[in-house]
N, C-alpha and C. Protein backbone atom coordinates (compact mmCIF):
# COMPACT_ATOMS: atom_id res chain seq x y z
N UNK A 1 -35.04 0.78 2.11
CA UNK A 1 -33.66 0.91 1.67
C UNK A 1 -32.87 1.65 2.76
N UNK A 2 -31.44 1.07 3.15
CA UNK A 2 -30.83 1.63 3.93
C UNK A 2 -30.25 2.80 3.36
N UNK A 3 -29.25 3.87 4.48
CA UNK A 3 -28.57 4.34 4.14
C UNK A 3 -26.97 3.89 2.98
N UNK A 4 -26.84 2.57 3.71
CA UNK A 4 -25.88 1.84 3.47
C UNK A 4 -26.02 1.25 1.73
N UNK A 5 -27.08 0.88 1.45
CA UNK A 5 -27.79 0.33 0.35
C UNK A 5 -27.47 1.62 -0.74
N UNK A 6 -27.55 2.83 -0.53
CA UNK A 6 -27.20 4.01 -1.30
C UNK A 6 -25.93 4.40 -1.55
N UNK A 7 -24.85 3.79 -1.13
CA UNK A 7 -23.26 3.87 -1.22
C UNK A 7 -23.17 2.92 -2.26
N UNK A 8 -22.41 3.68 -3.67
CA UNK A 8 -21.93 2.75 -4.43
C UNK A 8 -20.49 2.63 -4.08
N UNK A 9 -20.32 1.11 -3.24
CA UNK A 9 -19.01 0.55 -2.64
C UNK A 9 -18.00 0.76 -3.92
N UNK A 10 -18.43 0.41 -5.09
CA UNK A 10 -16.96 0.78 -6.27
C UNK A 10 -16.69 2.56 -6.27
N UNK A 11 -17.57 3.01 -5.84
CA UNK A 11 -17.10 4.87 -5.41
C UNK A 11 -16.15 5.01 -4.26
N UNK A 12 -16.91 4.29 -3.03
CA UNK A 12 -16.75 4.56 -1.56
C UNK A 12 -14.93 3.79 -1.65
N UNK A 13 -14.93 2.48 -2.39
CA UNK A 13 -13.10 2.11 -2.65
C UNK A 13 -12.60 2.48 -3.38
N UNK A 14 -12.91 2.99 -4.66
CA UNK A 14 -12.17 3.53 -6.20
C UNK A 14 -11.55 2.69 -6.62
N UNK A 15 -10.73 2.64 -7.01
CA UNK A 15 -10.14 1.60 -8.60
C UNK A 15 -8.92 0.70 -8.14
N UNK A 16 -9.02 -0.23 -8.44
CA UNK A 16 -7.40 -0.85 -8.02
C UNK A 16 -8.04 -2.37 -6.54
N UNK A 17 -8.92 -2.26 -6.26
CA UNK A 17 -9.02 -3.30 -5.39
C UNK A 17 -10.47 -3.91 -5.49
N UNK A 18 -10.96 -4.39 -6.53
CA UNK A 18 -11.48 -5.45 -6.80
C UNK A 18 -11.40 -6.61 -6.54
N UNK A 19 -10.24 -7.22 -7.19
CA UNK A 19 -9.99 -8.32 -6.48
C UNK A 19 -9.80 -8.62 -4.79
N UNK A 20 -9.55 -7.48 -4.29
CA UNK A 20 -9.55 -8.07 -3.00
C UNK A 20 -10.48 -7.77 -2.57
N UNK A 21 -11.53 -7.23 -2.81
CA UNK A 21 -13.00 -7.29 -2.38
C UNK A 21 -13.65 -8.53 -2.53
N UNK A 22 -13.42 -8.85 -3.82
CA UNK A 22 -14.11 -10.48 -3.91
C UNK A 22 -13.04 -11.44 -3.41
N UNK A 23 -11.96 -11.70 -2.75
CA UNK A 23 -11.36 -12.89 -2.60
C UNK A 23 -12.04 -13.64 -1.48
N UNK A 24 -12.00 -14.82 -1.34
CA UNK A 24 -11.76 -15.61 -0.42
C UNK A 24 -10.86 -16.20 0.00
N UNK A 25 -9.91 -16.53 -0.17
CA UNK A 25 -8.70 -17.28 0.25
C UNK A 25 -8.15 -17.19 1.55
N UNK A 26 -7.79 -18.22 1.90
CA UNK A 26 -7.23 -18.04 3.51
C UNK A 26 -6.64 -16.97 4.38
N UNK A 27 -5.82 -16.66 3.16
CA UNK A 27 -4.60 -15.23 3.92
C UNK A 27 -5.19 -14.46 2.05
N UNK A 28 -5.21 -13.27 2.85
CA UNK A 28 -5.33 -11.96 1.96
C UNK A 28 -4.12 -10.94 2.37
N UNK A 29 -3.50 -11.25 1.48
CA UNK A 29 -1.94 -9.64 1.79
C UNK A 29 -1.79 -8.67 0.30
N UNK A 30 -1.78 -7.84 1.25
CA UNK A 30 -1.95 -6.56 0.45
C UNK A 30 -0.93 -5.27 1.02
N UNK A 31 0.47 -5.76 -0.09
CA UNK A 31 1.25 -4.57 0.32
C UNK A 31 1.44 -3.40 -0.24
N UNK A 32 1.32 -2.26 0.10
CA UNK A 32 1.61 -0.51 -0.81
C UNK A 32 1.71 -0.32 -0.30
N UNK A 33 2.47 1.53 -0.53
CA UNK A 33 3.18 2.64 -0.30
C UNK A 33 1.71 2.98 0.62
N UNK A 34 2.07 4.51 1.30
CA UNK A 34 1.38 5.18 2.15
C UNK A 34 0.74 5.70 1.30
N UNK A 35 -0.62 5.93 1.40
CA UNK A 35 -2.01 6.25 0.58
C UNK A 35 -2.17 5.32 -0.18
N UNK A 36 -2.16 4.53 -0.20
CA UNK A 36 -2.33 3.06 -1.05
C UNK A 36 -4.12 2.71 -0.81
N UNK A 37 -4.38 3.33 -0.04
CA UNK A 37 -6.30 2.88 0.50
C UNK A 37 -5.93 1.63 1.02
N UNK A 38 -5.11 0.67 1.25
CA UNK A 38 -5.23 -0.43 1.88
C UNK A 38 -5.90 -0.47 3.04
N UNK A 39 -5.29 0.03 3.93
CA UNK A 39 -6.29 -0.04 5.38
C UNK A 39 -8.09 0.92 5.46
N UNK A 40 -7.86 1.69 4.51
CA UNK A 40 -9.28 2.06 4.20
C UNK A 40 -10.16 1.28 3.62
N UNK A 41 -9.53 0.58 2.51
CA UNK A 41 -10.36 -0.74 1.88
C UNK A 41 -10.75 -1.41 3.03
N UNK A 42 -9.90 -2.41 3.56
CA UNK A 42 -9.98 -3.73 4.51
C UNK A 42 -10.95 -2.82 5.61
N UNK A 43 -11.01 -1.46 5.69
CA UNK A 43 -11.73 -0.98 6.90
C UNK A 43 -13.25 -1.22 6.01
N UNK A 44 -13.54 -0.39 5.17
CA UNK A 44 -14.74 -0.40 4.06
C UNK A 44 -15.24 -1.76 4.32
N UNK A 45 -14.48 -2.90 3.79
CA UNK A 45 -14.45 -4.03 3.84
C UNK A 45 -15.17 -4.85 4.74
N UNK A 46 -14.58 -5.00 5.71
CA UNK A 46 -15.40 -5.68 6.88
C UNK A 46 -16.45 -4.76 7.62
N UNK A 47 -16.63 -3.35 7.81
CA UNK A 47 -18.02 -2.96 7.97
C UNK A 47 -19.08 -3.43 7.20
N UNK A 48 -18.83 -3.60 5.78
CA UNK A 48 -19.49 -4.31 4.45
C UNK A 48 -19.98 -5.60 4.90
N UNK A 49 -18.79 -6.34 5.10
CA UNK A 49 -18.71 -7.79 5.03
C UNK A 49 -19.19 -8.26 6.47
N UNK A 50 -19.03 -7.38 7.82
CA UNK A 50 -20.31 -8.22 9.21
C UNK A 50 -21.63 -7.40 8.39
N UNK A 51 -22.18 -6.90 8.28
CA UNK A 51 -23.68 -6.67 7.40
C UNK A 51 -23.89 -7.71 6.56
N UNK A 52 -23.04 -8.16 6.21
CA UNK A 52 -23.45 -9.41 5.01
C UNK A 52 -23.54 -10.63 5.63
N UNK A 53 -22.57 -10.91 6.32
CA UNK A 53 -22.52 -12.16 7.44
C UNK A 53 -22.81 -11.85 9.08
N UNK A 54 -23.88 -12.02 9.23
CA UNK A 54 -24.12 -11.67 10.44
C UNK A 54 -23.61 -12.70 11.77
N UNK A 55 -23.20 -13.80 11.26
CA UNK A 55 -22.39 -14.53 11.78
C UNK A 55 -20.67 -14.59 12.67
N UNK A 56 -20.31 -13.45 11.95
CA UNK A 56 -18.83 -13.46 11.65
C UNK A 56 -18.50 -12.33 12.80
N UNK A 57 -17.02 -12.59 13.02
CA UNK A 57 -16.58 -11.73 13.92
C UNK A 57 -15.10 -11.58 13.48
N UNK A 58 -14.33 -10.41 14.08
CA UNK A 58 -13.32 -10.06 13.47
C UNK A 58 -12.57 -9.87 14.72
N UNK A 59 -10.85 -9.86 14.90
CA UNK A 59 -10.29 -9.71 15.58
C UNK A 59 -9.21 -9.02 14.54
N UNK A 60 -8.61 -7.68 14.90
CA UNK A 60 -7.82 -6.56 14.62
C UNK A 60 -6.72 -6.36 15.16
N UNK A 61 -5.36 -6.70 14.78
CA UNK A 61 -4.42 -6.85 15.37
C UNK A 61 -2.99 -5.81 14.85
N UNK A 62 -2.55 -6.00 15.78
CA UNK A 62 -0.78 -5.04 15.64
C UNK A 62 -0.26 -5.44 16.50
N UNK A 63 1.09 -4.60 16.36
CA UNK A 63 2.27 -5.29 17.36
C UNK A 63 1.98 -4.78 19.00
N UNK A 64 1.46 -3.70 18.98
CA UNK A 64 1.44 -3.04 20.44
C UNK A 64 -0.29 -2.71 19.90
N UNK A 65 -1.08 -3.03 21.15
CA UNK A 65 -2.56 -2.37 21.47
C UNK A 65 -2.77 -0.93 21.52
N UNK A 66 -1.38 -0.46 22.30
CA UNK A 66 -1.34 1.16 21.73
C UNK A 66 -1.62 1.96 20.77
N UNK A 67 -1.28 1.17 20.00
CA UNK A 67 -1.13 1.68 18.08
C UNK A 67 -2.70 1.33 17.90
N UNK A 68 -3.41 0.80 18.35
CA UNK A 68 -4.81 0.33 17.56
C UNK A 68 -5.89 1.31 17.52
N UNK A 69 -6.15 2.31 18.63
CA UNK A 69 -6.75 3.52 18.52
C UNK A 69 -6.91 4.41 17.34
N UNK A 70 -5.82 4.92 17.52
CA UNK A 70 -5.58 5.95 16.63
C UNK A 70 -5.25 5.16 15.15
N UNK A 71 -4.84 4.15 14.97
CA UNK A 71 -5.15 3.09 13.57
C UNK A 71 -6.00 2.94 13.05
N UNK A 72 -6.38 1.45 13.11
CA UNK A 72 -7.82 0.71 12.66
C UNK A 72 -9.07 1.19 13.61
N UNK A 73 -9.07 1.31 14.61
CA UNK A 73 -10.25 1.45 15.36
C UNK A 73 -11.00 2.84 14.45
N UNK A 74 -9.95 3.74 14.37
CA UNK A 74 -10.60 4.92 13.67
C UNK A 74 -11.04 4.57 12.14
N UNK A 75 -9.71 3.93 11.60
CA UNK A 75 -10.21 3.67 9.92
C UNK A 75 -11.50 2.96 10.20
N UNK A 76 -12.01 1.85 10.98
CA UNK A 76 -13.27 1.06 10.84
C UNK A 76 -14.78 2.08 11.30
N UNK A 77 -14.33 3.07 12.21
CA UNK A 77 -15.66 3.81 12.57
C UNK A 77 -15.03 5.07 11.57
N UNK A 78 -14.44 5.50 10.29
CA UNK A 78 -14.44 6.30 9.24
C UNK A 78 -15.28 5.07 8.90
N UNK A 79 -15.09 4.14 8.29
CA UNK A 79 -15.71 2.99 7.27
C UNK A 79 -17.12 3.06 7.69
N UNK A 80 -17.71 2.96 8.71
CA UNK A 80 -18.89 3.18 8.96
C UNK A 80 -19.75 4.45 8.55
N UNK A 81 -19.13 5.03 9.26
CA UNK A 81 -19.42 6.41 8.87
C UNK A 81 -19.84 6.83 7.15
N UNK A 82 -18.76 6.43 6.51
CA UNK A 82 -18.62 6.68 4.67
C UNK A 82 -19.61 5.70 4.23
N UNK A 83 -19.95 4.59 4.87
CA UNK A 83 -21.32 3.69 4.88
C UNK A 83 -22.31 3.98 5.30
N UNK A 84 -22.38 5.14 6.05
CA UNK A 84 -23.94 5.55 5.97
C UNK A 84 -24.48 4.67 7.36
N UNK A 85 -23.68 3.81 7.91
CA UNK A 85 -23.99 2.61 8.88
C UNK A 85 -23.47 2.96 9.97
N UNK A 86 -23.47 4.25 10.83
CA UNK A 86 -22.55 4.59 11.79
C UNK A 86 -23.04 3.94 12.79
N UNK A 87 -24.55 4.74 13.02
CA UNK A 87 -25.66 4.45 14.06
C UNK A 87 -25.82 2.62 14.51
N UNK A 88 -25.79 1.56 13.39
CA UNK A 88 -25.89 -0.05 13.67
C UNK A 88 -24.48 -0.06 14.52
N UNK A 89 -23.62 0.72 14.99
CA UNK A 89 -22.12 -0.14 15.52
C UNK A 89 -22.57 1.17 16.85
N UNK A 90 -21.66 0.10 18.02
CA UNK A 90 -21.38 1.08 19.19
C UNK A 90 -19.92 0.91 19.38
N UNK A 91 -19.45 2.13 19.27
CA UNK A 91 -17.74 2.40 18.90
C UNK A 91 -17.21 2.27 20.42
N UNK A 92 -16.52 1.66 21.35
CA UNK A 92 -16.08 1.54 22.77
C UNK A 92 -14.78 1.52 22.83
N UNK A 93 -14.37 2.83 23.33
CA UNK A 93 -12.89 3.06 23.71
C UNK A 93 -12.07 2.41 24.69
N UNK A 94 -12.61 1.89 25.57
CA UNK A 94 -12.11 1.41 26.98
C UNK A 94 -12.82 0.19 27.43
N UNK A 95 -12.17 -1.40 27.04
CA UNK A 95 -11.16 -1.70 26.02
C UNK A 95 -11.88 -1.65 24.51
N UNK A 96 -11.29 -1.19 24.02
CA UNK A 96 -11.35 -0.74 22.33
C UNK A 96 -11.88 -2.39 21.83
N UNK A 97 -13.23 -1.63 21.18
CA UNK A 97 -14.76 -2.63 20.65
C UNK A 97 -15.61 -2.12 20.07
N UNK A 98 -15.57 -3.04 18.83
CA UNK A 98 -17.18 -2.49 18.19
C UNK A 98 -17.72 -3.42 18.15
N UNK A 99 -19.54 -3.15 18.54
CA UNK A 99 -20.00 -4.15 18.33
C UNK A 99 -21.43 -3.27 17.75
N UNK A 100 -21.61 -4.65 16.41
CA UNK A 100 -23.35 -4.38 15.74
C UNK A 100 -24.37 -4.78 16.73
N UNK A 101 -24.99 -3.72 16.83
CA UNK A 101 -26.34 -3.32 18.22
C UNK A 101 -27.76 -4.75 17.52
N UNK A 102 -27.83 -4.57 16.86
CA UNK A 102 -28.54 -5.58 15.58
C UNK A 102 -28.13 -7.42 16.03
N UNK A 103 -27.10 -7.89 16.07
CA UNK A 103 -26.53 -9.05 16.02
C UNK A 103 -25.94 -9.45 17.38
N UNK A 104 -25.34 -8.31 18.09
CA UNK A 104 -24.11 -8.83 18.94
C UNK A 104 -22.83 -8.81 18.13
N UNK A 105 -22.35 -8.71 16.68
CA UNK A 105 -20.66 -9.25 16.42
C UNK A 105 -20.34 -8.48 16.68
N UNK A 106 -19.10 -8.80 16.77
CA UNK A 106 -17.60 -8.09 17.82
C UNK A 106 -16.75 -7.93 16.56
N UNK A 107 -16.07 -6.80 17.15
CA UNK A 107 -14.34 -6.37 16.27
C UNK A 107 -13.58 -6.02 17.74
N UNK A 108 -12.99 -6.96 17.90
CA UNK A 108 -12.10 -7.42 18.92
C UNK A 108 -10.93 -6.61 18.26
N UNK A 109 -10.03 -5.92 19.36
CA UNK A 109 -8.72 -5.30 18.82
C UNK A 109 -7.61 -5.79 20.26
N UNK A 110 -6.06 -6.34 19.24
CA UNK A 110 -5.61 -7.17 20.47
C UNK A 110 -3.93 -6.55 19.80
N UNK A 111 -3.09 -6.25 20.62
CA UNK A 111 -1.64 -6.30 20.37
C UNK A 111 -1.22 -7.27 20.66
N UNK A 112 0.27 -7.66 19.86
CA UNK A 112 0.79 -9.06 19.96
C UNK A 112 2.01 -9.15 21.45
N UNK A 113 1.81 -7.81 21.98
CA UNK A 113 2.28 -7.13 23.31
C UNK A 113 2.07 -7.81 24.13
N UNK A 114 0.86 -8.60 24.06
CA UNK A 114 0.24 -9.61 25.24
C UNK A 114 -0.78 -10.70 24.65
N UNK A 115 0.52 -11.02 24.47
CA UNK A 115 0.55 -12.82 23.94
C UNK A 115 -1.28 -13.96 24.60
N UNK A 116 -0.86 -13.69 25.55
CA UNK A 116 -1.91 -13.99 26.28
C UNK A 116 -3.37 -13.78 26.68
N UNK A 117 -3.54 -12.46 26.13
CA UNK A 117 -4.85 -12.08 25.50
C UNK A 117 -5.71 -12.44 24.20
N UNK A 118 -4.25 -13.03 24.04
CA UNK A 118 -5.02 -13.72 21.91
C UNK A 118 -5.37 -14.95 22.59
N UNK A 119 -4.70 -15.82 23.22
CA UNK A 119 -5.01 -17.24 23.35
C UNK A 119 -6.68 -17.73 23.90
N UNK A 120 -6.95 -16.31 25.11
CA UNK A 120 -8.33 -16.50 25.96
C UNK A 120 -9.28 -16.18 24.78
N UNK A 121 -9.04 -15.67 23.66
CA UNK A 121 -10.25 -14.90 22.90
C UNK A 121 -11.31 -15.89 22.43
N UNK A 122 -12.74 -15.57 22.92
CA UNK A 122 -13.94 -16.61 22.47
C UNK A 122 -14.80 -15.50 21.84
N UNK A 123 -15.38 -15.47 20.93
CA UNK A 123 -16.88 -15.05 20.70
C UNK A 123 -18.50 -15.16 21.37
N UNK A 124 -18.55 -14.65 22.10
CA UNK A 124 -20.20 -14.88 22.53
C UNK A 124 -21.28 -15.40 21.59
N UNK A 125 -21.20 -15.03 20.41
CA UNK A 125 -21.81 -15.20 19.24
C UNK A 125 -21.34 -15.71 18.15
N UNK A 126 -21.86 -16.41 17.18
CA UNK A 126 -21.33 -16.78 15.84
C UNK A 126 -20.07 -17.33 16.21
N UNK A 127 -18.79 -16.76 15.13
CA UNK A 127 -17.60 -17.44 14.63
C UNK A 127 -16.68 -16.43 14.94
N UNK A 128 -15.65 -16.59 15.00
CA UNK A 128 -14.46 -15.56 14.89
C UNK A 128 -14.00 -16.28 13.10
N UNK A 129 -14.38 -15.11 12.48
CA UNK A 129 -14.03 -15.63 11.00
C UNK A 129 -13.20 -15.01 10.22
N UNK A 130 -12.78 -13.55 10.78
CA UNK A 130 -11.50 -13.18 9.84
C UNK A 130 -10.19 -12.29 11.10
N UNK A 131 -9.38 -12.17 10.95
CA UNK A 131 -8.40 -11.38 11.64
C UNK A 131 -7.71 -10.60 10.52
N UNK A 132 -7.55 -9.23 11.00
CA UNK A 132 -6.99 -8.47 10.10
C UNK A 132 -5.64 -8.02 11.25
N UNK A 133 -4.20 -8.33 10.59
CA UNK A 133 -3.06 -7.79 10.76
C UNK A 133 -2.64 -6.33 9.90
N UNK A 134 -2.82 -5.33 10.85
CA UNK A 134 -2.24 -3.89 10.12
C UNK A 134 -0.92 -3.96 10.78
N UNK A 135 -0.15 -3.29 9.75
CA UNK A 135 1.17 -3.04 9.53
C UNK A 135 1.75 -4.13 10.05
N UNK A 136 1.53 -5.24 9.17
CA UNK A 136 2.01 -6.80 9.34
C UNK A 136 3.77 -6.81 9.63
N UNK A 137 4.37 -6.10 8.78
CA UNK A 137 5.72 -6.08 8.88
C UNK A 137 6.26 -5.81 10.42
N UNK A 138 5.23 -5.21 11.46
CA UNK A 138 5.64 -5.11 12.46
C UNK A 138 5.57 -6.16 13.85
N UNK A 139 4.62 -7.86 13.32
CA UNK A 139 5.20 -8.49 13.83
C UNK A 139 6.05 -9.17 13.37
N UNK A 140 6.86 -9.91 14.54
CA UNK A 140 8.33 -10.01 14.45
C UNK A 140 8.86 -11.17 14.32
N UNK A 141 8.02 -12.36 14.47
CA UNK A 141 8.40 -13.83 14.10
C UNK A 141 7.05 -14.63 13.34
N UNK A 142 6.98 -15.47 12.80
CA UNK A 142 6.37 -16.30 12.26
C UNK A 142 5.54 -17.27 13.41
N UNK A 143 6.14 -17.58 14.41
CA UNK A 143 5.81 -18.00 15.45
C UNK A 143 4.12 -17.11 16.03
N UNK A 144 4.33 -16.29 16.12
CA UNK A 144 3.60 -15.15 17.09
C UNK A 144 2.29 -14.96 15.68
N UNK A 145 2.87 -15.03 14.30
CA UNK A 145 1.61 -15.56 12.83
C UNK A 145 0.84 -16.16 13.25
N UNK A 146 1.89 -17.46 13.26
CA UNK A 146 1.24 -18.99 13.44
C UNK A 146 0.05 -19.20 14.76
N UNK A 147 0.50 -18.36 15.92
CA UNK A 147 -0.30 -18.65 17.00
C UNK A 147 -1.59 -17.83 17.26
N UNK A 148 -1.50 -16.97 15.90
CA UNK A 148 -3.24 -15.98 15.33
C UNK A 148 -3.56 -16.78 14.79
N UNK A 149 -2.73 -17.73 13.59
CA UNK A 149 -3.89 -18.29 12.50
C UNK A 149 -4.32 -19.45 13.26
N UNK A 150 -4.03 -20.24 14.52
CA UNK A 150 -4.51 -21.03 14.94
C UNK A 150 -6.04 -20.80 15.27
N UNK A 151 -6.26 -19.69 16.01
CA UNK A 151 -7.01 -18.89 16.30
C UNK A 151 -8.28 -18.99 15.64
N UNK A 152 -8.33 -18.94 14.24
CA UNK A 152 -9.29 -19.04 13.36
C UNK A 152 -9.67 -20.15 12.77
N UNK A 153 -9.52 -21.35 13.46
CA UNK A 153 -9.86 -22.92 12.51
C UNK A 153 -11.07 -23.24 12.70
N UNK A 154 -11.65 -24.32 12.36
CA UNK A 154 -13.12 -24.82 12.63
C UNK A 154 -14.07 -24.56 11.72
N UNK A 155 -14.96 -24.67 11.66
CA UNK A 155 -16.18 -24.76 11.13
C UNK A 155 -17.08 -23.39 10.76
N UNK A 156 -17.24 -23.05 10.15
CA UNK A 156 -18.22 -21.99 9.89
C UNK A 156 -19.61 -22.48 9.22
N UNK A 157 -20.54 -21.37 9.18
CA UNK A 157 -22.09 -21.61 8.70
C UNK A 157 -21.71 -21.54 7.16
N UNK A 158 -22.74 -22.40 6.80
CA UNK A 158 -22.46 -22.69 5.17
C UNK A 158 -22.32 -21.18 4.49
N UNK A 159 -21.77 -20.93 3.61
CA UNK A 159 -21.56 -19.47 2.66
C UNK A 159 -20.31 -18.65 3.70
N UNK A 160 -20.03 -18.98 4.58
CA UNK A 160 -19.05 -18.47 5.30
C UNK A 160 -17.81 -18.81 5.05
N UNK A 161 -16.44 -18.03 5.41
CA UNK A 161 -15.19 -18.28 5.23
C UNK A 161 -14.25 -17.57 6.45
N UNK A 162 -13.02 -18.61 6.50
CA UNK A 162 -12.01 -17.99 7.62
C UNK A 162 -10.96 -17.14 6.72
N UNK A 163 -10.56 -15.96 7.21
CA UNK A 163 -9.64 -15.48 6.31
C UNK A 163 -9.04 -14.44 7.05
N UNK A 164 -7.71 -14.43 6.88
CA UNK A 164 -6.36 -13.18 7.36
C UNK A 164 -6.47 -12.44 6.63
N UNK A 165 -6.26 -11.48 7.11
CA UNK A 165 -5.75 -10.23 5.81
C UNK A 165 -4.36 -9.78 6.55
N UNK A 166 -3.64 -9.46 5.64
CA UNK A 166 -2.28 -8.53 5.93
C UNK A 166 -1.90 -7.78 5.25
N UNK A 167 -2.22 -6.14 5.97
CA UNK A 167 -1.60 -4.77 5.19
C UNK A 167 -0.21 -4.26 5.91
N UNK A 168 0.24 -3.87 4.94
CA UNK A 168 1.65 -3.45 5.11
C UNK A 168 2.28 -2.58 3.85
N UNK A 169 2.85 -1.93 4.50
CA UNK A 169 4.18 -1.18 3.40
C UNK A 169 5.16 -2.17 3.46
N UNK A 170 5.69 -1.44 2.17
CA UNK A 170 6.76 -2.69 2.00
C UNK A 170 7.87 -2.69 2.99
N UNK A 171 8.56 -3.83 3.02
CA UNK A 171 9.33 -3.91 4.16
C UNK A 171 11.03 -4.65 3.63
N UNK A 172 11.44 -4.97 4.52
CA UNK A 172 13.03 -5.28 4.36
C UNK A 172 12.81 -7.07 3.37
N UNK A 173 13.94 -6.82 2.65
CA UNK A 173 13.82 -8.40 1.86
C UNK A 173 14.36 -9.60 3.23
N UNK A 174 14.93 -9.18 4.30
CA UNK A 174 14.87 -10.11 5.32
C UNK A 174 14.21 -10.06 6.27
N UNK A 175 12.72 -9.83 6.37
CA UNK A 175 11.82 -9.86 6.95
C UNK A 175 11.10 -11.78 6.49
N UNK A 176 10.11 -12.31 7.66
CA UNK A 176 10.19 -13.45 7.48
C UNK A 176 8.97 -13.35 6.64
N UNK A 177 7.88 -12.18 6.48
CA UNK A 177 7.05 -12.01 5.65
C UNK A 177 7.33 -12.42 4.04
N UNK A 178 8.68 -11.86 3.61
CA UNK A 178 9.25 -12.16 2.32
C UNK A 178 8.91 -13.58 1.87
């Protein structure tokens, strides 16, 4: 039995996000106020979810690469950590990467700052099977959406799924998110 195996995940998330633990659906959005656990969930989440799919790979996104450090990179190595699973990931600051020592998968982290870094992105391994957008409201066209979710099409191993997530506070009613 792992460490990980001893975390009861309905403790480690608390109440209110069930359903988005079990969804599958293409795009997953999930908007609340500040302390909402959203980005702690989706962090919980996919440390959970590459252990389960050893296949899968994740790409972590925002408007500027700047912001991703001190963001998600930290919420996902807290998520490890509160999983008991610190030691299976090697946390890499320079360029900002985790990868399971066990498998090879990647958590790719990319700003939409440089357009051109999303387009080259391949996996060495497996699939690129989910992308998570934090603080979604901060990209700025539908366009710059559209050219992530391309990103994720194709084929996966049977029991597998492609899926977005988007956390955000709420935002302006003329935002194109609305």
């Amino acid at each position: 039995m792992t460490a990980a195996s001893r975390v009861d995940i309905s403790k480690a998330v608390g109440g209110g996000y069930g359903a988005f633990w079990k969804f599958r659906g293409r795009y997953r959005v999930v908007k609340g106020s500040r302390a909402s656990k959203k980005s702690k969930t989706a962090a919980l989440w996919y440390i959970w979810a590459l252990r389960r799919f050893p296949a899968a790979n994740l790409l972590v996104i925002r408007r500027t690469y700047s912001s991703l450090e001190r963001s998600c990179f930290s919420e996902l190595l807290w998520a490890a950590d509160r999983l008991g699973v610190k030691g299976e990931f090697e946390f890499k600051r320079s360029p900002l990467e985790i990868t399971r020592r066990r498998t090879g998968q990647k958590i790719y982290f990319r700003g939409l700052d440089d357009p051109m870094k999303l387009t080259s992105l391949s996996v060495p391994r497996g699939v690129l099977s989910w992308v998570w957008f934090e603080e979604a409201y901060e990209i700025s066209s539908e366009a710059d959406f559209d050219a992530v979710d391309e990103l994720i099409r194709g084929r996966v191993p049977e029991g597998y799924f492609k899926q977005i997530t988007l956390t955000f506070n709420p935002w302006s009613g003329d935002h194109w998110l609305k």
